[in-house]
Protein backbone atom coordinates (compact mmCIF):
# COMPACT_ATOMS: atom_id res chain seq x y z
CA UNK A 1 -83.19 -3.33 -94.06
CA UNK A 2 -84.35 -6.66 -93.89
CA UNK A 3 -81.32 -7.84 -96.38
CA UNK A 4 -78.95 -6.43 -94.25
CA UNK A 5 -80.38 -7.90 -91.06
CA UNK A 6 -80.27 -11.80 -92.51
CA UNK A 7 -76.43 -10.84 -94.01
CA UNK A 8 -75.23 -10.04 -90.85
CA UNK A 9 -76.51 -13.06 -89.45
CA UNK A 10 -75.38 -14.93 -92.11
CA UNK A 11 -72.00 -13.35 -91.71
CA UNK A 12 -72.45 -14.00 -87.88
CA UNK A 13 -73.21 -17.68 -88.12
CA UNK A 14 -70.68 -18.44 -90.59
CA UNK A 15 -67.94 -16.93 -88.20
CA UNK A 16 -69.18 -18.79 -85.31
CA UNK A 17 -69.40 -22.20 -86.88
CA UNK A 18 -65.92 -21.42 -88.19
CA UNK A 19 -64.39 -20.71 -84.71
CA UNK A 20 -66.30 -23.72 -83.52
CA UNK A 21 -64.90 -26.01 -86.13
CA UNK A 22 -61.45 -25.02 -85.97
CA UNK A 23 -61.61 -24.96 -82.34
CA UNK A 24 -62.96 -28.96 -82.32
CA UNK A 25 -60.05 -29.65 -84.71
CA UNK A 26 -57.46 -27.83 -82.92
CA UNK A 27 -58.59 -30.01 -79.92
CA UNK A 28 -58.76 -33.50 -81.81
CA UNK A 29 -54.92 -32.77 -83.08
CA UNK A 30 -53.77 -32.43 -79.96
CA UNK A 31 -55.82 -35.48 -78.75
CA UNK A 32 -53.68 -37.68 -80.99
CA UNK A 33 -50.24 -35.79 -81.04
CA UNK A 34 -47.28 -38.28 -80.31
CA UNK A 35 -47.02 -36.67 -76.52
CA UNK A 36 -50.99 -37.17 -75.86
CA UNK A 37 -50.76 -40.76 -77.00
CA UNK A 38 -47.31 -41.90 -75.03
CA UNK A 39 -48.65 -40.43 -72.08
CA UNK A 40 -52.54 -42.31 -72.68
CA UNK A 41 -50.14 -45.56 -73.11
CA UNK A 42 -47.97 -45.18 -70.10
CA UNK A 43 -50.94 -44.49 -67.97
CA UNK A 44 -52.31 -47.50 -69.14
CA UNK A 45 -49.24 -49.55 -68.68
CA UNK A 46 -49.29 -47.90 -65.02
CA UNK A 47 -52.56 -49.61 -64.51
CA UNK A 48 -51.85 -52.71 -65.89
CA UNK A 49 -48.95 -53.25 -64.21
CA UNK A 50 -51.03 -52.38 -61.14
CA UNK A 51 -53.67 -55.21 -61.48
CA UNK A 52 -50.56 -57.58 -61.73
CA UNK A 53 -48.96 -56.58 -58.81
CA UNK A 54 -52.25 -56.83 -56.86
CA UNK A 55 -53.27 -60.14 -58.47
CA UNK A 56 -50.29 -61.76 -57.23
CA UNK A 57 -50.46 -60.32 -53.77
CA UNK A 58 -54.08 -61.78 -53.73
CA UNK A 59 -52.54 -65.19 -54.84
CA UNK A 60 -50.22 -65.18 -52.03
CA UNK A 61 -52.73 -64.79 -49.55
CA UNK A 62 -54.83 -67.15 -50.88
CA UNK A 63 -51.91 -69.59 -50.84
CA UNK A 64 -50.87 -68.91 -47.08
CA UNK A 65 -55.03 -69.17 -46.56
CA UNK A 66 -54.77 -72.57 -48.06
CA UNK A 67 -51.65 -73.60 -46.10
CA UNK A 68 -52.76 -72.73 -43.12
CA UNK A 69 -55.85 -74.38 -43.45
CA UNK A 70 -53.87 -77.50 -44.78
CA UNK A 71 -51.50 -77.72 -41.56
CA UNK A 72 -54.30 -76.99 -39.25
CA UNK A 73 -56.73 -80.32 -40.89
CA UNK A 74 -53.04 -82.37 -40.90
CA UNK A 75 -52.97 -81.80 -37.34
CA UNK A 76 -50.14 -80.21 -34.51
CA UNK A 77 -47.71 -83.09 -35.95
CA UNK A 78 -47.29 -82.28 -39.40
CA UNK A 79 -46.45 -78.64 -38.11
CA UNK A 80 -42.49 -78.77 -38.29
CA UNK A 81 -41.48 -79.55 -42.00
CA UNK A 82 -38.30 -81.44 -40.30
CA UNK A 83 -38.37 -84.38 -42.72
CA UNK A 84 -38.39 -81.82 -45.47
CA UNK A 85 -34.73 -82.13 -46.11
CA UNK A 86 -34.37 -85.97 -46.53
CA UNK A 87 -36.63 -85.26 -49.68
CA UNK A 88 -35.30 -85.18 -53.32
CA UNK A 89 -37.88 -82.08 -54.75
CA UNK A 90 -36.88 -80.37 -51.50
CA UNK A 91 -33.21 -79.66 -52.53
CA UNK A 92 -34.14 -78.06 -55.71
C-alpha cells in the first residue's frame, strides 16, 4: 500500500513537471520565432520614430518661443523682416 501510494505520486509529479516544462518551452519558442521578433522590432521602431517626431515638434516650439521673445526685446521696429531681401544668406 504504501509503495503504491509514493509511485503514483511519483508517476503524478513526473507528468506534471513534464507538462510544465514542455509547456515553458513551447512558450519560449514562440517568444523568439522570426514573426514574434519582427513584430517586437517594428513596435519598437514605431516608438522610436515617435520620440523623433515629438522631439522635433518640441524644438519648433521652442524656436517660435525664442523668436518671439527675440522680436518682442528688439522692439515694434524690428517686426517686419523688410530688409531681409537686400541680404546675401537671405537668398539661399
Amino acid at each position: 500500500m504504501k509503495r503504491g501510494f509514493w509511485v503514483a505520486l511519483g508517476l503524478g509529479a513526473g507528468a506534471t513537471g513534464a507538462i510544465l516544462a514542455s509547456r515553458w518551452t513551447r512558450k519560449q519558442a514562440k517568444r523568439v520565432a522570426p514573426q514574434a521578433l519582427a513584430r517586437e522590432a517594428k513596435g519598437g521602431l514605431l516608438d522610436f520614430s515617435k520620440l523623433v517626431s515629438e522631439s522635433i515638434q518640441e524644438g519648433k516650439r521652442a524656436m517660435d518661443e525664442r523668436e518671439a521673445e527675440l522680436r518682442g526685446e528688439a522692439g515694434p521696429d524690428h517686426d517686419a523682416p523688410s530688409d531681409l531681401e537686400d541680404r546675401p544668406e537671405a537668398r539661399r
